[in-house]
Protein backbone atom coordinates (compact mmCIF):
# COMPACT_ATOMS: atom_id res chain seq x y z
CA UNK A 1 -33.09 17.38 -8.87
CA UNK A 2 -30.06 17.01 -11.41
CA UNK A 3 -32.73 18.23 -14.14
CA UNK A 4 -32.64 21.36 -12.68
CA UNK A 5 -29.34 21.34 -11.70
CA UNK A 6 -28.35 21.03 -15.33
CA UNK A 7 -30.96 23.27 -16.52
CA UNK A 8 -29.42 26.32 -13.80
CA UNK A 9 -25.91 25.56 -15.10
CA UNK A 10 -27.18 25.70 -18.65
CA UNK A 11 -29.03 28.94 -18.29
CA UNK A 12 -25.97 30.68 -16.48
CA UNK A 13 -23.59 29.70 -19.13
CA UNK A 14 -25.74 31.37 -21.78
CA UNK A 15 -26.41 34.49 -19.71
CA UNK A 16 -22.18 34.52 -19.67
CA UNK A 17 -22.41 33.98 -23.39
CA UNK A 18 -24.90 36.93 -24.08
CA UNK A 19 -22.53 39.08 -21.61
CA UNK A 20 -19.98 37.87 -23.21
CA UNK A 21 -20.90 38.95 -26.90
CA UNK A 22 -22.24 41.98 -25.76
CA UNK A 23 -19.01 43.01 -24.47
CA UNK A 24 -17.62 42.15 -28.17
CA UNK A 25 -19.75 44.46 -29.47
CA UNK A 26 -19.21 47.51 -27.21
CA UNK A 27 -15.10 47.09 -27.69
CA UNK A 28 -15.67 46.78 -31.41
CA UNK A 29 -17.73 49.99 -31.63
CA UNK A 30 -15.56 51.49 -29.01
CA UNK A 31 -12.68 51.26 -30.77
CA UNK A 32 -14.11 52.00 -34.23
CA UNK A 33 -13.44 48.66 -36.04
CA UNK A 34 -15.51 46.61 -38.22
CA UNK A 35 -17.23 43.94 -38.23
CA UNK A 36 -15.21 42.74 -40.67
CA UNK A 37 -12.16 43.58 -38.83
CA UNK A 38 -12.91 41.70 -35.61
CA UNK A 39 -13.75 38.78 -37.33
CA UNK A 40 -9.99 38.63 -38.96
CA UNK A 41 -8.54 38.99 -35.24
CA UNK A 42 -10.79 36.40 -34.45
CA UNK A 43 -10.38 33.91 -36.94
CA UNK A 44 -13.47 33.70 -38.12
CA UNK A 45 -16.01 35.05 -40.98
CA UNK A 46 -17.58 38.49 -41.07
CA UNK A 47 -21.38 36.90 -40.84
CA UNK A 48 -20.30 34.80 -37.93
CA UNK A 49 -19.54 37.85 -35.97
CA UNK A 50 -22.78 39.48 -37.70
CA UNK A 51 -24.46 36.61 -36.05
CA UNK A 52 -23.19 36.63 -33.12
CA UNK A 53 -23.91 40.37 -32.64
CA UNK A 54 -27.58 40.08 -33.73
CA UNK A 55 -28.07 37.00 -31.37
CA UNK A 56 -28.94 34.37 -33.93
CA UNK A 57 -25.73 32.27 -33.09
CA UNK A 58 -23.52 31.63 -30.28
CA UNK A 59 -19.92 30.81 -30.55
CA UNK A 60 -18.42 27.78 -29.49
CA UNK A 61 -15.68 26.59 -26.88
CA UNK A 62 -12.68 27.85 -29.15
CA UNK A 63 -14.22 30.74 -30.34
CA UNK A 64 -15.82 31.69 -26.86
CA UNK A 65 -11.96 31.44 -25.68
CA UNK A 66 -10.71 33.39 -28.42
CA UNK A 67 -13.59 36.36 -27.94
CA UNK A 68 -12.52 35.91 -24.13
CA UNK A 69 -9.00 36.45 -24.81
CA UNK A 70 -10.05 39.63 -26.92
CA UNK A 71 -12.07 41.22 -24.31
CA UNK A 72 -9.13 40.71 -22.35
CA UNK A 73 -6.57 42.36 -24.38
CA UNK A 74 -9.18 45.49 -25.54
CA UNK A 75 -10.95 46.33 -22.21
């Protein structure tokens, strides 16, 4: 029972995280800017974004709260 408890809350917190960087990406093309220029808002390095964008990484808590908080400011 908590197995799949944990397993539910793990799955819907990396279907928010695949929302989440999708949304990155549709703002970033949206408003033009590149890849290179979200990762500077961000904090972070141009193939970390790459990564993100392509799905072969996920952020983590403080990055996740800065990409929130970018979302938020660009929707």
């Amino acid at each position: 029972m908590i197995s799949t408890l944990v397993y539910k809350m793990n799955n819907q917190i990396e279907v928010q995280m695949i929302d989440q960087l999708k949304q990155l990406g549709q703002i970033r093309k949206r408003l033009k800017w590149s890849q290179q220029k979200v990762a500077t808002e961000l904090g972070v390095s141009i193939s970390t974004v790459a990564r993100w964008e392509s799905g072969k990484s996920n952020p983590g808590n403080l990055a996740s709260d800065k990409i929130a908080q970018f979302i938020k400011k660009n929707k």
